[in-house]
Protein backbone atom coordinates (compact mmCIF):
# COMPACT_ATOMS: atom_id res chain seq x y z
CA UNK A 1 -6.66 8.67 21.85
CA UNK A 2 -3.09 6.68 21.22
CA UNK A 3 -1.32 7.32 18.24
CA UNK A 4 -1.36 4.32 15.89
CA UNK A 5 2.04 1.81 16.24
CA UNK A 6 3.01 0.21 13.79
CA UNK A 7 5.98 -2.04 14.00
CA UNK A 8 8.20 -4.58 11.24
CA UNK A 9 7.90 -7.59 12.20
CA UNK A 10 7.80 -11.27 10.57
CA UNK A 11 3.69 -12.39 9.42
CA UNK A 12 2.64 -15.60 8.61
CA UNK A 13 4.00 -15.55 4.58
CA UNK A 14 5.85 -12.10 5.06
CA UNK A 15 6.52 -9.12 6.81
CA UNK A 16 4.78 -5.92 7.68
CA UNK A 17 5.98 -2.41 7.08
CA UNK A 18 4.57 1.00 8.63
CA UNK A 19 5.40 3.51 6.28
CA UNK A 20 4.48 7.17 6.59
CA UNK A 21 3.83 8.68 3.18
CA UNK A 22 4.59 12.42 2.17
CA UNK A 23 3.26 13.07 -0.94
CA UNK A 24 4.02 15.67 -3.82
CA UNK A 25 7.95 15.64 -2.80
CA UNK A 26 10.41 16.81 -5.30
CA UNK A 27 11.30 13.32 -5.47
CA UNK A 28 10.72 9.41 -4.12
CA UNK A 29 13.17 9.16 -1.08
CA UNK A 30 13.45 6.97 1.88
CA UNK A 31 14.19 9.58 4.09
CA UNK A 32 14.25 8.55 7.59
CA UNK A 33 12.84 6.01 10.55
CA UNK A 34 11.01 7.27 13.35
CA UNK A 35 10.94 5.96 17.11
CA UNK A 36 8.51 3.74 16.71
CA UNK A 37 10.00 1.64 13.55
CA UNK A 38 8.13 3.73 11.05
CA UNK A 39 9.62 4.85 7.45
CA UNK A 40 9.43 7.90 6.26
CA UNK A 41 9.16 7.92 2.31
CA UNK A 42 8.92 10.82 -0.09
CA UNK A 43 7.07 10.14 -3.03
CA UNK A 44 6.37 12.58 -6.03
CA UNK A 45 2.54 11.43 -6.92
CA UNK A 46 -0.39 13.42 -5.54
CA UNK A 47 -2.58 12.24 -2.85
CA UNK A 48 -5.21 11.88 -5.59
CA UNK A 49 -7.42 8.89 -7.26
CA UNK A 50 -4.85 6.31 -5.57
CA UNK A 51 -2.09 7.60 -7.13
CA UNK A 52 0.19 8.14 -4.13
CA UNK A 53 -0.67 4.63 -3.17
CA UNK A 54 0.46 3.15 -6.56
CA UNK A 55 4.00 5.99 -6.77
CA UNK A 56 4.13 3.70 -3.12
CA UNK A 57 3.71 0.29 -4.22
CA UNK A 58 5.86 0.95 -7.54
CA UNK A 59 8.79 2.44 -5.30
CA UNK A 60 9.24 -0.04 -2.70
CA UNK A 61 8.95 -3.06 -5.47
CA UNK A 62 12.55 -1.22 -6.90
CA UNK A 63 13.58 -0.97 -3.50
CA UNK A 64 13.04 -4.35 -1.67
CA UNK A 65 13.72 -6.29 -5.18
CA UNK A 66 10.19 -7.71 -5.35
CA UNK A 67 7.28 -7.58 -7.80
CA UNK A 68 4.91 -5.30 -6.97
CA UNK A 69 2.42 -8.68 -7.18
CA UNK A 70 4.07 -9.33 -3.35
CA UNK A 71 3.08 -5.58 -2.08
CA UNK A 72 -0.07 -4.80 -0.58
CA UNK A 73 -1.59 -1.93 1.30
CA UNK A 74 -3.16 -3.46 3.83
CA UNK A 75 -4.10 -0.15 6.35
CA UNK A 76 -4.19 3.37 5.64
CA UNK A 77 -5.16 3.30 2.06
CA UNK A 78 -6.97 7.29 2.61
CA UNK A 79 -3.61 8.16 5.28
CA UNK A 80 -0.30 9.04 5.60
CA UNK A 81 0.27 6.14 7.80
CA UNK A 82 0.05 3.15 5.71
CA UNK A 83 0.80 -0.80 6.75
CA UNK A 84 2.08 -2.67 3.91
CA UNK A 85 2.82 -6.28 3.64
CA UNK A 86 5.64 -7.81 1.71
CA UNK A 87 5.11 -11.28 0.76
CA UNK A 88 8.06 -14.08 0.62
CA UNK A 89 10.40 -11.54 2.31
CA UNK A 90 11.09 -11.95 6.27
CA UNK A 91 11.42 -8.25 8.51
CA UNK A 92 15.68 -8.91 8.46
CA UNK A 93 16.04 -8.57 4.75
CA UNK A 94 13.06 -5.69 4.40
CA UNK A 95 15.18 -3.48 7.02
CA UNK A 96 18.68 -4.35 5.42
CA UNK A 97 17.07 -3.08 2.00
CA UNK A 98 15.44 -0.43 3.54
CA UNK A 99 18.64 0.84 5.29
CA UNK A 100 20.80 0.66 1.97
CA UNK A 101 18.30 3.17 0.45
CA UNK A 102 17.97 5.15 3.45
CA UNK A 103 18.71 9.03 1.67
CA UNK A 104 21.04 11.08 3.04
């Protein structure tokens, strides 16, 4: 079984971001990129009744500059590994935001 790729890249009224989620962190971070393109975000909600999933979608609307109307979860809604799409947004200005929030 191949692990699961996810890549940024431009979609048809967006782009798509692979995110992998750690939950119950002392607080919400963008904390690092992995090999394959994915981000690695801290977030302080449990991985309970959605929760995590709406910490997620509230988080990245501050980050990118976007209401959270133009986030969706589109894979991994029960995972770590989540695919979300960013609508009205191309993949150059997601990783430039993404970068400037990048934690030390």
């Amino acid at each position: 079984m191949s692990k699961r790729s996810f890549r940024l890249h431009d979609g048809q009224h967006g782009a798509a971001l692979a995110i992998r989620v750690t939950p119950k962190a002392s607080r919400n971070a963008i904390v690092g990129v992995l090999d394959d393109g994915t981000i690695k975000i801290h977030l302080t909600a449990p991985p309970v009744e959605g929760q995590a999933n709406q910490a997620l979608l509230e988080f990245l609307s501050e980050v990118l500059g976007v209401p959270k109307s133009n986030l969706e979860i589109v894979a991994g809604h029960s995972g770590r590994d989540k695919l979300v799409s960013i609508l009205n947004m191309d993949a150059q200005t997601v990783h430039q935001r993404i970068l400037a929030h990048l934690s030390d």
